[in-house]
N, C-alpha and C. Protein backbone atom coordinates (compact mmCIF):
# COMPACT_ATOMS: atom_id res chain seq x y z
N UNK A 1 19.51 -13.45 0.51
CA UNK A 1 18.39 -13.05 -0.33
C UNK A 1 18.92 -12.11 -1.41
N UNK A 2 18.48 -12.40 -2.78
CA UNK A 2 18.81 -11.96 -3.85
C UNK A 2 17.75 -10.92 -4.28
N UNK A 3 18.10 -9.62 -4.71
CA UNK A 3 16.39 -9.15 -5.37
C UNK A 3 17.33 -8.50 -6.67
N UNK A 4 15.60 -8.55 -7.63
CA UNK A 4 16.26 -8.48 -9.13
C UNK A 4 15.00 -7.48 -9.60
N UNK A 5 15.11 -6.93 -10.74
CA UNK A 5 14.03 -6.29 -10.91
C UNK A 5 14.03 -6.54 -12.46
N UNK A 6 12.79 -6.50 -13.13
CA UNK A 6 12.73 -6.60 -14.72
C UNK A 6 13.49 -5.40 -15.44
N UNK A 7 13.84 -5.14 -16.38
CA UNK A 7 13.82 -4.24 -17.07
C UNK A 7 13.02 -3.10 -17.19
N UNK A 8 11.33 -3.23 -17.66
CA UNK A 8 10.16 -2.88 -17.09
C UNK A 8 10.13 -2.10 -15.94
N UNK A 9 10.54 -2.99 -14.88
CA UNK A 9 10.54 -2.82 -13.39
C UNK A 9 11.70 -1.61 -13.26
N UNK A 10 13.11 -1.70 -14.15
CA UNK A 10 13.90 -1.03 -13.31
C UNK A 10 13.50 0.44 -14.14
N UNK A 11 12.42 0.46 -15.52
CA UNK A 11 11.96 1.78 -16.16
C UNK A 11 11.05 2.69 -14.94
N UNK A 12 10.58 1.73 -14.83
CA UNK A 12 9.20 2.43 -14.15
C UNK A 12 9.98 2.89 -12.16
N UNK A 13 10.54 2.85 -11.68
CA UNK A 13 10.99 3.26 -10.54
C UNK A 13 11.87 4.14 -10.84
N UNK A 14 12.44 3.92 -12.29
CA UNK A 14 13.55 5.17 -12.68
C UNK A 14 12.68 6.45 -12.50
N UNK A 15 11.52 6.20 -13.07
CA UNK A 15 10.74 7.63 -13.51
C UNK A 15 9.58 7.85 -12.12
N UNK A 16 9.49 6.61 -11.69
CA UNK A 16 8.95 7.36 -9.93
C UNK A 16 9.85 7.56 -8.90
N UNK A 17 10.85 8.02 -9.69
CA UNK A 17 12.06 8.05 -8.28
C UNK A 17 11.67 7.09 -6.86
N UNK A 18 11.89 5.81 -7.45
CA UNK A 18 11.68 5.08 -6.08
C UNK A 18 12.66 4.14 -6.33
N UNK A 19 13.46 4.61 -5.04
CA UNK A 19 14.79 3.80 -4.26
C UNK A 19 14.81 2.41 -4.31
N UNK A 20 16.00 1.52 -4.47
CA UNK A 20 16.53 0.58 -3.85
C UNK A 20 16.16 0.49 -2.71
N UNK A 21 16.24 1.06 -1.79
CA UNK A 21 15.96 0.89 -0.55
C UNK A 21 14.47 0.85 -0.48
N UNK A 22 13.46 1.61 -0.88
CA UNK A 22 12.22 1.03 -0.76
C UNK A 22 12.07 -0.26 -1.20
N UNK A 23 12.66 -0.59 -2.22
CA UNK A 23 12.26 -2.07 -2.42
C UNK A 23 12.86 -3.25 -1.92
N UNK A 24 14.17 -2.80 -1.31
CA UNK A 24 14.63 -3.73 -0.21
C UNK A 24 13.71 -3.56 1.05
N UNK A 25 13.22 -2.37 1.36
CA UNK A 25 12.24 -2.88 2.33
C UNK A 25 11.25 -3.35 2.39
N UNK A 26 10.61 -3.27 1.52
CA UNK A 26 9.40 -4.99 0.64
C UNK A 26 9.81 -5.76 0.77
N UNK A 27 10.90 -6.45 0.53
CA UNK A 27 10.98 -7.64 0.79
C UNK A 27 11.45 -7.98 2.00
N UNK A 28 12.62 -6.96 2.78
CA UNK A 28 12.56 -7.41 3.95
C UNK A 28 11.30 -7.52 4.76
N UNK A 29 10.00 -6.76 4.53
CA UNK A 29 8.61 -6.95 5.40
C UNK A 29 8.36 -8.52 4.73
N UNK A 30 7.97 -8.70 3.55
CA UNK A 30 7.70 -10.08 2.75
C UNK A 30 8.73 -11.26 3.85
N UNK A 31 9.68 -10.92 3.94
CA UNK A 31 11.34 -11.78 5.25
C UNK A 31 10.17 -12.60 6.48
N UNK A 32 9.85 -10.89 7.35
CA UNK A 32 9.38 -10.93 8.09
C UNK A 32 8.19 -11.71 8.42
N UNK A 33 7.36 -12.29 7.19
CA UNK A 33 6.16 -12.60 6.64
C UNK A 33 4.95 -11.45 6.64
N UNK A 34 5.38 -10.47 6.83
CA UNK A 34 4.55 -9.18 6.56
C UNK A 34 4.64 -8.78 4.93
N UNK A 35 3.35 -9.80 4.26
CA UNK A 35 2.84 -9.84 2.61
C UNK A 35 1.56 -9.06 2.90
N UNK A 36 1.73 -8.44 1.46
CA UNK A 36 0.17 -7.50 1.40
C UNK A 36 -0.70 -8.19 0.71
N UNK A 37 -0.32 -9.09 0.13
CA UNK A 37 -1.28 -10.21 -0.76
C UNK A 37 -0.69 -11.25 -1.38
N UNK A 38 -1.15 -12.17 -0.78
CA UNK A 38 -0.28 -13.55 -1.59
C UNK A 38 -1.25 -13.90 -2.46
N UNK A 39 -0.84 -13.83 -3.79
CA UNK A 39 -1.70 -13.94 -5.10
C UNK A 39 -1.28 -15.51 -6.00
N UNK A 40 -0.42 -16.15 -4.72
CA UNK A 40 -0.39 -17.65 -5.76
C UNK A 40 0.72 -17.92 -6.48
N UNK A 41 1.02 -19.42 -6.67
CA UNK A 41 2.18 -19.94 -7.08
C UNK A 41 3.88 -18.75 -7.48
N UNK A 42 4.04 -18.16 -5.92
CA UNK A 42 5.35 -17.70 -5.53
C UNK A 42 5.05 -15.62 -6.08
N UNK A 43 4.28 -15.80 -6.42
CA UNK A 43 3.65 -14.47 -6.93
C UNK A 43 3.26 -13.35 -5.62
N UNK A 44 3.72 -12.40 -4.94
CA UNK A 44 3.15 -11.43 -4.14
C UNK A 44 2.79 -10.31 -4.74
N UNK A 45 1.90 -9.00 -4.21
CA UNK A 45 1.72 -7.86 -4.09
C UNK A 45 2.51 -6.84 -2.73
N UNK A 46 3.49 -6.21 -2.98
CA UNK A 46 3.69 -5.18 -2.02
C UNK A 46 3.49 -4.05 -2.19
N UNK A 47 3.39 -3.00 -0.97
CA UNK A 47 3.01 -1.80 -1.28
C UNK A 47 4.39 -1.00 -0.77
N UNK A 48 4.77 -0.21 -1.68
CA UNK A 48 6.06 0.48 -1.64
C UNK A 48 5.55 2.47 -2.05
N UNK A 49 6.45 3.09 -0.84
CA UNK A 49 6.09 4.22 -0.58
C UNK A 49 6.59 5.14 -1.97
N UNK A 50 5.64 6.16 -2.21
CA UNK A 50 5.99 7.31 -3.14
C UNK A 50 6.87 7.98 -2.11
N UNK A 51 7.78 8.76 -3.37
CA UNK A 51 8.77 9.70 -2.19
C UNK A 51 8.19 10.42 -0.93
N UNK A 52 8.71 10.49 -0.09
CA UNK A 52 8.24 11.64 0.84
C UNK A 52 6.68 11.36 1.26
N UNK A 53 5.99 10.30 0.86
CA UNK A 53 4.80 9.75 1.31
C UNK A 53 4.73 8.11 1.81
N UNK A 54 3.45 7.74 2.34
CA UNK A 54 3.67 6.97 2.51
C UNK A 54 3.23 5.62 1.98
N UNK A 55 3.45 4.47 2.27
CA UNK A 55 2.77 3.02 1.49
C UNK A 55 1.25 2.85 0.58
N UNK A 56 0.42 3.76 1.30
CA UNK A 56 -1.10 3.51 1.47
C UNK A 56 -1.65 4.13 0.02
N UNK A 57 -0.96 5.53 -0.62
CA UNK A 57 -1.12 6.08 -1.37
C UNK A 57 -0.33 5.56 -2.41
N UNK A 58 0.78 4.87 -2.10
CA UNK A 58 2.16 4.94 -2.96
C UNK A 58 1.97 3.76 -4.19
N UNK A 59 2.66 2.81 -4.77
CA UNK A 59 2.45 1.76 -5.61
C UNK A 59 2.54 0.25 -5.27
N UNK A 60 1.81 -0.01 -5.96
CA UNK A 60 2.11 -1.55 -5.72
C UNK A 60 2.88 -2.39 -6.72
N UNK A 61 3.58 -3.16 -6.29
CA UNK A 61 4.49 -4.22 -6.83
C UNK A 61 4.01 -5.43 -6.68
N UNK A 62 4.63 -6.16 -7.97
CA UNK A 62 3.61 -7.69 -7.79
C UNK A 62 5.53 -8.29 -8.60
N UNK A 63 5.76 -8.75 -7.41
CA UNK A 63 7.21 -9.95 -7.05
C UNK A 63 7.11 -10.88 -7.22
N UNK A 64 8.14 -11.92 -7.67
CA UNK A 64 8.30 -13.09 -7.78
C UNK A 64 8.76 -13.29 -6.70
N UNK A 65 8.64 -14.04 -5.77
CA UNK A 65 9.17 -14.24 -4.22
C UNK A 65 9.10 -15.43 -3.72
N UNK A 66 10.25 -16.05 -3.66
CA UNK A 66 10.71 -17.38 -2.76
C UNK A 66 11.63 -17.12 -1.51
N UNK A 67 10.65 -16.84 -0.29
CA UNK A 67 11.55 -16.57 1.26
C UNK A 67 12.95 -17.39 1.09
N UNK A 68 13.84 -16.18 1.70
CA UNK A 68 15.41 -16.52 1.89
C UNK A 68 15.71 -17.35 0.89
N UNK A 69 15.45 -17.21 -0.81
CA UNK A 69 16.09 -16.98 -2.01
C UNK A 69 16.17 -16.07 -2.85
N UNK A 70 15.21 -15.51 -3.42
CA UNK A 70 15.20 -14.77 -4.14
C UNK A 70 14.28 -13.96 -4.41
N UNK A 71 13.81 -12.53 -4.65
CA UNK A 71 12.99 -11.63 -5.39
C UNK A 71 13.30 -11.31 -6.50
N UNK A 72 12.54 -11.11 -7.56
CA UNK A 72 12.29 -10.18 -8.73
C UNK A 72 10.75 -9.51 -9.11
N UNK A 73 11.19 -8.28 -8.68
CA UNK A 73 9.78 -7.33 -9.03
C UNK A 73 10.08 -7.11 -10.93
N UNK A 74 8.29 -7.65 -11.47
CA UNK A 74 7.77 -7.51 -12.32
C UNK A 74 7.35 -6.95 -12.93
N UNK A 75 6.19 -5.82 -11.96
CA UNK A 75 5.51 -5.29 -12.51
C UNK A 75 4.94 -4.22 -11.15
N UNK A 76 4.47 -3.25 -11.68
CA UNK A 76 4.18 -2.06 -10.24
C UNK A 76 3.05 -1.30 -11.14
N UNK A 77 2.22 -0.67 -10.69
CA UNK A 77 1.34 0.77 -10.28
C UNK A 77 0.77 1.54 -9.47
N UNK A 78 0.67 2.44 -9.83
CA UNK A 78 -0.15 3.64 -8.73
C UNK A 78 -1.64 3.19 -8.62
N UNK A 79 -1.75 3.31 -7.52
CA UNK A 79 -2.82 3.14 -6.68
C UNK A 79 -3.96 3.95 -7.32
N UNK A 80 -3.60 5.35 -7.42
CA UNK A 80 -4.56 6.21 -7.83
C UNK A 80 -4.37 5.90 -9.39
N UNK A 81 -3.84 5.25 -10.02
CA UNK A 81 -4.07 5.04 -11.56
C UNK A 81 -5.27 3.64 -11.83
N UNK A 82 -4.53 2.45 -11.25
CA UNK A 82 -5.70 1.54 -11.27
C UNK A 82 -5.94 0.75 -9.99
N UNK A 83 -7.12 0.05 -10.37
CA UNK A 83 -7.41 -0.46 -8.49
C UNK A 83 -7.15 -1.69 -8.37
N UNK A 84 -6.74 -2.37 -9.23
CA UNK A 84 -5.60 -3.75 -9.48
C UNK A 84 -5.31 -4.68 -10.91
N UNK A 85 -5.61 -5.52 -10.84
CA UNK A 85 -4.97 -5.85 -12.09
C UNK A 85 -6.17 -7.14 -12.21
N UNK A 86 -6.18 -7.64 -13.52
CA UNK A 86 -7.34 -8.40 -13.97
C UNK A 86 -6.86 -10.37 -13.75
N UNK A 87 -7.65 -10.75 -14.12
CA UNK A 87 -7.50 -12.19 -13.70
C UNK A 87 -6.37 -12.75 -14.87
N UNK A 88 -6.40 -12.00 -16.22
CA UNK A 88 -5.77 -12.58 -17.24
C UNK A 88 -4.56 -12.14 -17.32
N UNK A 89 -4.00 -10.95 -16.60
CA UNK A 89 -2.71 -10.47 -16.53
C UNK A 89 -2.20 -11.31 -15.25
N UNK A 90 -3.26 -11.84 -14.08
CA UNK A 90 -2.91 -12.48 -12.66
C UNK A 90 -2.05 -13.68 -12.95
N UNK A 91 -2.71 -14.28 -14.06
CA UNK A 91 -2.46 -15.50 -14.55
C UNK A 91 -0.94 -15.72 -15.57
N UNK A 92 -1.07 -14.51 -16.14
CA UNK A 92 0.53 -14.26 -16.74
C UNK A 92 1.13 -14.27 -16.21
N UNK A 93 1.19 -12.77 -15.06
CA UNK A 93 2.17 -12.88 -14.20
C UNK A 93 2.64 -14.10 -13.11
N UNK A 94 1.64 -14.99 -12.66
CA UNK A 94 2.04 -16.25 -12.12
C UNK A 94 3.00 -16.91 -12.81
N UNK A 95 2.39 -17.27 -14.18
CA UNK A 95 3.43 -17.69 -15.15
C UNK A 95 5.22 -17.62 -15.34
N UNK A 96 5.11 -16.20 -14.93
CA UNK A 96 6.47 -15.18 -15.44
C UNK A 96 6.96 -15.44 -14.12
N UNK A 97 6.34 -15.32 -13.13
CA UNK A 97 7.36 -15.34 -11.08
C UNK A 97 7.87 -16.93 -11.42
N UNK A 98 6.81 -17.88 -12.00
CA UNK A 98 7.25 -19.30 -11.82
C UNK A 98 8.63 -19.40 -12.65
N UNK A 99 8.43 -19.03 -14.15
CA UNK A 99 9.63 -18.93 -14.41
C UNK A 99 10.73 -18.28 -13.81
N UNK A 100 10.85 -17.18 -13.34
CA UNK A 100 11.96 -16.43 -12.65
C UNK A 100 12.34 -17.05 -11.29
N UNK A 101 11.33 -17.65 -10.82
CA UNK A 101 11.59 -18.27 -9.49
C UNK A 101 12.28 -20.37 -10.25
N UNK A 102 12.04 -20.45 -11.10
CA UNK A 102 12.86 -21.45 -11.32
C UNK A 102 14.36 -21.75 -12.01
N UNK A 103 14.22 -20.56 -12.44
CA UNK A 103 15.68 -20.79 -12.78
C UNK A 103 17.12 -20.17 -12.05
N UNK A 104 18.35 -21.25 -12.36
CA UNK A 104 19.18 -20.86 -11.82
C UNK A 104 20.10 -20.15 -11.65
N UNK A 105 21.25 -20.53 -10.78
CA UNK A 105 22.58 -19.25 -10.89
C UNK A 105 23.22 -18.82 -12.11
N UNK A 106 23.41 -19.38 -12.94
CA UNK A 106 23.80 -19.59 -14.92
C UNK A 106 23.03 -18.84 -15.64
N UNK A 107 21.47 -19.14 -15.24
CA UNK A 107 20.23 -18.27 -15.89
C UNK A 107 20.13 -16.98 -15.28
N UNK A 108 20.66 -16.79 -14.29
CA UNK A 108 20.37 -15.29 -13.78
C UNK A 108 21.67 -15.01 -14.11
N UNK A 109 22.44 -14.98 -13.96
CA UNK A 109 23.73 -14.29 -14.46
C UNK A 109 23.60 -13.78 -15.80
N UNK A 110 22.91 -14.88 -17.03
CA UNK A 110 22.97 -14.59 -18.28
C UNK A 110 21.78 -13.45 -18.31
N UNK A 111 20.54 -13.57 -17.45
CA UNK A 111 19.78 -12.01 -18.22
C UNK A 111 19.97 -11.16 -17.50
N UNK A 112 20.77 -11.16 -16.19
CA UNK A 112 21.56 -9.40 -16.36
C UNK A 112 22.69 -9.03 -16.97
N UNK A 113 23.71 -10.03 -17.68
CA UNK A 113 24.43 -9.57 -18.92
C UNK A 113 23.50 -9.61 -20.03
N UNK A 114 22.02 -9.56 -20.40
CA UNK A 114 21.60 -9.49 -21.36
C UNK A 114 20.82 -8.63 -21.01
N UNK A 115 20.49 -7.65 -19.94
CA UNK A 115 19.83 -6.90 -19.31
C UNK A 115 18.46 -6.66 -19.51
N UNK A 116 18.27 -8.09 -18.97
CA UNK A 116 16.65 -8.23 -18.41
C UNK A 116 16.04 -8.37 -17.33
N UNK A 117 17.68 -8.29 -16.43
CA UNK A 117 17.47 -8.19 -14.82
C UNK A 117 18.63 -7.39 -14.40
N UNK A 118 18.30 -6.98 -13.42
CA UNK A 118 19.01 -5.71 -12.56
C UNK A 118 18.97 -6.15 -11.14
N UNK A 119 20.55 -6.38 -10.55
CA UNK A 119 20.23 -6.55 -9.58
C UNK A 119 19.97 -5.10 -8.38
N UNK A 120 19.05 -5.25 -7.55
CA UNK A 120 18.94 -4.22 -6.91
C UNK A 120 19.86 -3.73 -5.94
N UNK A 121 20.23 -2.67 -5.95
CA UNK A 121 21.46 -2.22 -5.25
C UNK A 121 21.71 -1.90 -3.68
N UNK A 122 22.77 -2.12 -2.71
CA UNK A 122 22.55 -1.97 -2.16
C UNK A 122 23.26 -0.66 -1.29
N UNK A 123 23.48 -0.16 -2.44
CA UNK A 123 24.05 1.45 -2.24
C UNK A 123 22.92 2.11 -1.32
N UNK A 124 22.78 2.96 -0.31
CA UNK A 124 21.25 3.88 0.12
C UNK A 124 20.94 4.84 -0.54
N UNK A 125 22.06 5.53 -1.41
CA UNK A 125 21.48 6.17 -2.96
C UNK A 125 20.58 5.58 -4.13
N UNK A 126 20.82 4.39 -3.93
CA UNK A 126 20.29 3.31 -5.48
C UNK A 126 19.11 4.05 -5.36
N UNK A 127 18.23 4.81 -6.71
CA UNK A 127 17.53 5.18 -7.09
C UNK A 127 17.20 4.65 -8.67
């Protein structure tokens, strides 16, 4: 299992100090089949902990996710900022997982040398 994160994706965890390792453990629960919302054509929602707190309060992530191939988180917010996301962004983002979930080893290589993907690290520092 591969996980990748947008650009976007790798801004916004820079500035909530949230770990590699939290987001390897999203997907390992997603592994497990422990999904917080399956939102359609390869598209999930997980809930990933704020520092030092836990899932319930913390943010949600909406992944591109194909079991035992690949992740790329998209897009994330705080819980206490909004209470989810609208039908016309649902529909984008389906769009955007389908693409990321279809392309291949050649295509992912080329947009993290063009750095539009990051692979997630598996240092237990990666922050």
């Amino acid at each position: 299992m591969r996980i990748f994160k947008t650009k976007w994706l790798a801004r916004f965890v820079r500035r909530g100090q949230i770990s590699d390792h939290s987001l390897r453990e999203a997907i390992e629960r997603a592994e497990r089949g422990i999904i917080d919302a399956d939102l359609g054509d390869g598209l999930i929602k997980q809930r990933v902990a704020r520092t030092g707190q836990g899932r319930s309060g913390g943010y949600r992530m909406l992944v591109a996710y194909m079991a035992q191939d690949r992740a790329v988180f998209l897009y994330a917010f705080a819980k206490n900022e909004r209470d989810d996301i609208g039908q016309d962004e649902l529909l984008s983002l389906r769009e955007i997982a389908a693409r990321w979930l279809a392309i291949d080893l050649a295509q992912i290589t080329k947009a993290i040398e063009a750095d539009e993907l990051q692979e997630v690290s598996y240092d237990e520092d990666g922050i």
